[in-house]
Protein backbone atom coordinates (compact mmCIF):
# COMPACT_ATOMS: atom_id res chain seq x y z
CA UNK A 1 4.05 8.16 -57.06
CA UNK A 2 6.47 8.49 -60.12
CA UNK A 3 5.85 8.29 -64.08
CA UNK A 4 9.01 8.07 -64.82
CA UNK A 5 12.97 8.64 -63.06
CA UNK A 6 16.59 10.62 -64.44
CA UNK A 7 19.30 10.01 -64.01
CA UNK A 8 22.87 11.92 -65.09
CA UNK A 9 25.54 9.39 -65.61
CA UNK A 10 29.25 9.81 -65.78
CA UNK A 11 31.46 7.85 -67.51
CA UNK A 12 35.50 8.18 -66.64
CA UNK A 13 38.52 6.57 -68.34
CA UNK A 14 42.10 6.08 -66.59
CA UNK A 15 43.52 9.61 -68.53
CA UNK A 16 40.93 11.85 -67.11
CA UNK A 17 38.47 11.95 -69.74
CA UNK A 18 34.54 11.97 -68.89
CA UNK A 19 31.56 11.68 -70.84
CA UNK A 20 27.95 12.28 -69.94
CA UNK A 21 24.62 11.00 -70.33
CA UNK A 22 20.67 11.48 -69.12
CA UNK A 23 18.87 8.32 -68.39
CA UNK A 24 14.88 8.21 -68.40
CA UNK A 25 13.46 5.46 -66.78
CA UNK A 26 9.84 5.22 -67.65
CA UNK A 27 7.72 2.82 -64.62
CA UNK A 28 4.90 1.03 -65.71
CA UNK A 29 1.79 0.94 -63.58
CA UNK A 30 0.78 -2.54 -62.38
CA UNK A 31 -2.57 -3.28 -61.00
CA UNK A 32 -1.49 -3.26 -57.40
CA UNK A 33 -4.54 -0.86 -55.98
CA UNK A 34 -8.04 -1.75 -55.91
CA UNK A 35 -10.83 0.47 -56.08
CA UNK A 36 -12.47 2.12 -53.03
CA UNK A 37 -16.00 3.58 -52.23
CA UNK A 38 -17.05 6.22 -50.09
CA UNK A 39 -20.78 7.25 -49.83
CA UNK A 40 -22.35 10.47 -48.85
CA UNK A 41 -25.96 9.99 -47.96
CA UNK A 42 -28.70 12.24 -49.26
CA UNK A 43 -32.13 10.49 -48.13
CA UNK A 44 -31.71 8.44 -45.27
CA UNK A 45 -34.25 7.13 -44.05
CA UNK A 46 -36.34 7.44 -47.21
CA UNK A 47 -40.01 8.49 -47.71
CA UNK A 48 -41.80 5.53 -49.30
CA UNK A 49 -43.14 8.46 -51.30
CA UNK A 50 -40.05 9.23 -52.91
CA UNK A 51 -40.26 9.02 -56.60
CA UNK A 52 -38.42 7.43 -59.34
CA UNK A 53 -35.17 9.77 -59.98
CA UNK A 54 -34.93 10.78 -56.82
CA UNK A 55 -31.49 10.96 -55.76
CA UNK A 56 -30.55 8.80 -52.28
CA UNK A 57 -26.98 8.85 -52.18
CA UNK A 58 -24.10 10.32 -54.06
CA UNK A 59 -20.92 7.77 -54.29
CA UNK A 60 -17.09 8.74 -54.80
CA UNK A 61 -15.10 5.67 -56.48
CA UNK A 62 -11.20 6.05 -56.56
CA UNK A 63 -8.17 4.17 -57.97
CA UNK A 64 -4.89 5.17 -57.25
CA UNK A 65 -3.15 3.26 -60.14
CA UNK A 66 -3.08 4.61 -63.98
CA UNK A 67 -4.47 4.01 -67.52
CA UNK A 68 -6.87 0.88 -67.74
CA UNK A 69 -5.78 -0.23 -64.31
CA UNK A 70 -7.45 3.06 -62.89
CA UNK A 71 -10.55 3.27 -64.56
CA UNK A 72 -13.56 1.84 -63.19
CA UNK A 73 -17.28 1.00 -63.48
CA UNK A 74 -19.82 0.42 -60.53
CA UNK A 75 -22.72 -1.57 -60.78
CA UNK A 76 -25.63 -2.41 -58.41
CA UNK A 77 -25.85 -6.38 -57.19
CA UNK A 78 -29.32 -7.90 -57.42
CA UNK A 79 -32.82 -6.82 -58.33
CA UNK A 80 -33.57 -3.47 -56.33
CA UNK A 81 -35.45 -0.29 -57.12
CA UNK A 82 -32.62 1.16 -57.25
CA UNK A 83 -30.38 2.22 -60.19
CA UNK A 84 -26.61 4.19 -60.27
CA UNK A 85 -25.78 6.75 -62.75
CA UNK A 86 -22.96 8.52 -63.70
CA UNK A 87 -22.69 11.96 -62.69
CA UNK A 88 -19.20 13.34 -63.36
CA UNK A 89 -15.63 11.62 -63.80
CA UNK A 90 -15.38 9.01 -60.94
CA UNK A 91 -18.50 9.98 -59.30
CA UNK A 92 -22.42 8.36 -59.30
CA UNK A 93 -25.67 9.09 -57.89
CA UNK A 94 -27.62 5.78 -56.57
CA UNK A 95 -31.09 6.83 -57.88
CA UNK A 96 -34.73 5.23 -56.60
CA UNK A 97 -35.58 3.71 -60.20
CA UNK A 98 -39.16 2.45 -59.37
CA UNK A 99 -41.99 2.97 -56.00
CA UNK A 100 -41.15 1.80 -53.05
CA UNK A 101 -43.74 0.11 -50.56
CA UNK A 102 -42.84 0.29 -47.12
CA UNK A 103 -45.59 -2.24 -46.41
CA UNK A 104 -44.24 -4.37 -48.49
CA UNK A 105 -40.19 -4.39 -47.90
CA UNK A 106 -39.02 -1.77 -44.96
CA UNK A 107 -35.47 -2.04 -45.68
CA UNK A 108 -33.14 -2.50 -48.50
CA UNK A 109 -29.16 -3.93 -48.35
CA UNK A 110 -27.84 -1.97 -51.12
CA UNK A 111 -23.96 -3.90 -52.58
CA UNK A 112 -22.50 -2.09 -54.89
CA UNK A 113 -19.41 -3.67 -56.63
CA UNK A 114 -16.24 -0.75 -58.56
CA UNK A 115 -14.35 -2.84 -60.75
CA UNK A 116 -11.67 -1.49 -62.11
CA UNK A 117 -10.38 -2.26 -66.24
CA UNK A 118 -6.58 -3.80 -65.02
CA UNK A 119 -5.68 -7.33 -66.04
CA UNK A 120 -6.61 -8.78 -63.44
CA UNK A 121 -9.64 -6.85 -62.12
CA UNK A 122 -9.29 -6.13 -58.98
């Protein structure tokens, strides 16, 4: 919410005298937020037809905390014909990477894991 605070500061002695001073307080992120997802379909359901580079979904991936504790990377879990790719700062676009056979699997359970670079990862 804040980078940093200030603060005046006055100092007064027993005869009247004063003196002033500015304090900055700097805050330090900590890795206290994780990451969160939210998807905005494009295909759905999706032609078997489809091919490779066709764009299914379009995902949003946001960290509210700063430097290495907010950046993130995605990633796809397990062997799919699917594959995610960057599109602009914070946003991806989960791509069909190779035919699909509706004969052969009818339905896919797409996890995709946003890590973000803190210490620890969260």
């Amino acid at each position: 919410e804040g980078k940093y605070y200030e603060a005046s500061v006055e100092g007064k002695d027993g005869g009247g005298l004063s003196a002033h001073a500015k304090v900055h307080i700097d805050i330090l992120d900590v890795n206290d937020n994780a990451p969160t997802l939210s998807l905005l379909p494009i295909l759905n359901p999706i032609p078997e037809d489809s091919v490779p580079n066709t764009v299914v979904a379009v995902i949003n991936v946001r960290d509210r905390d700063a430097g290495d504790n907010g950046e993130m990377s995605c990633n796809i879990d397990g062997d799919l014909p699917f594959r995610l790719e960057p599109s602009s700062k914070n946003t991806y676009k989960l791509m069909i990477a190779s035919p699909l056979d509706r004969e052969k699997v009818s339905a896919y359970n797409i996890t995709i894991t946003a890590r973000d670079r803190g210490s620890p990862s969260l």
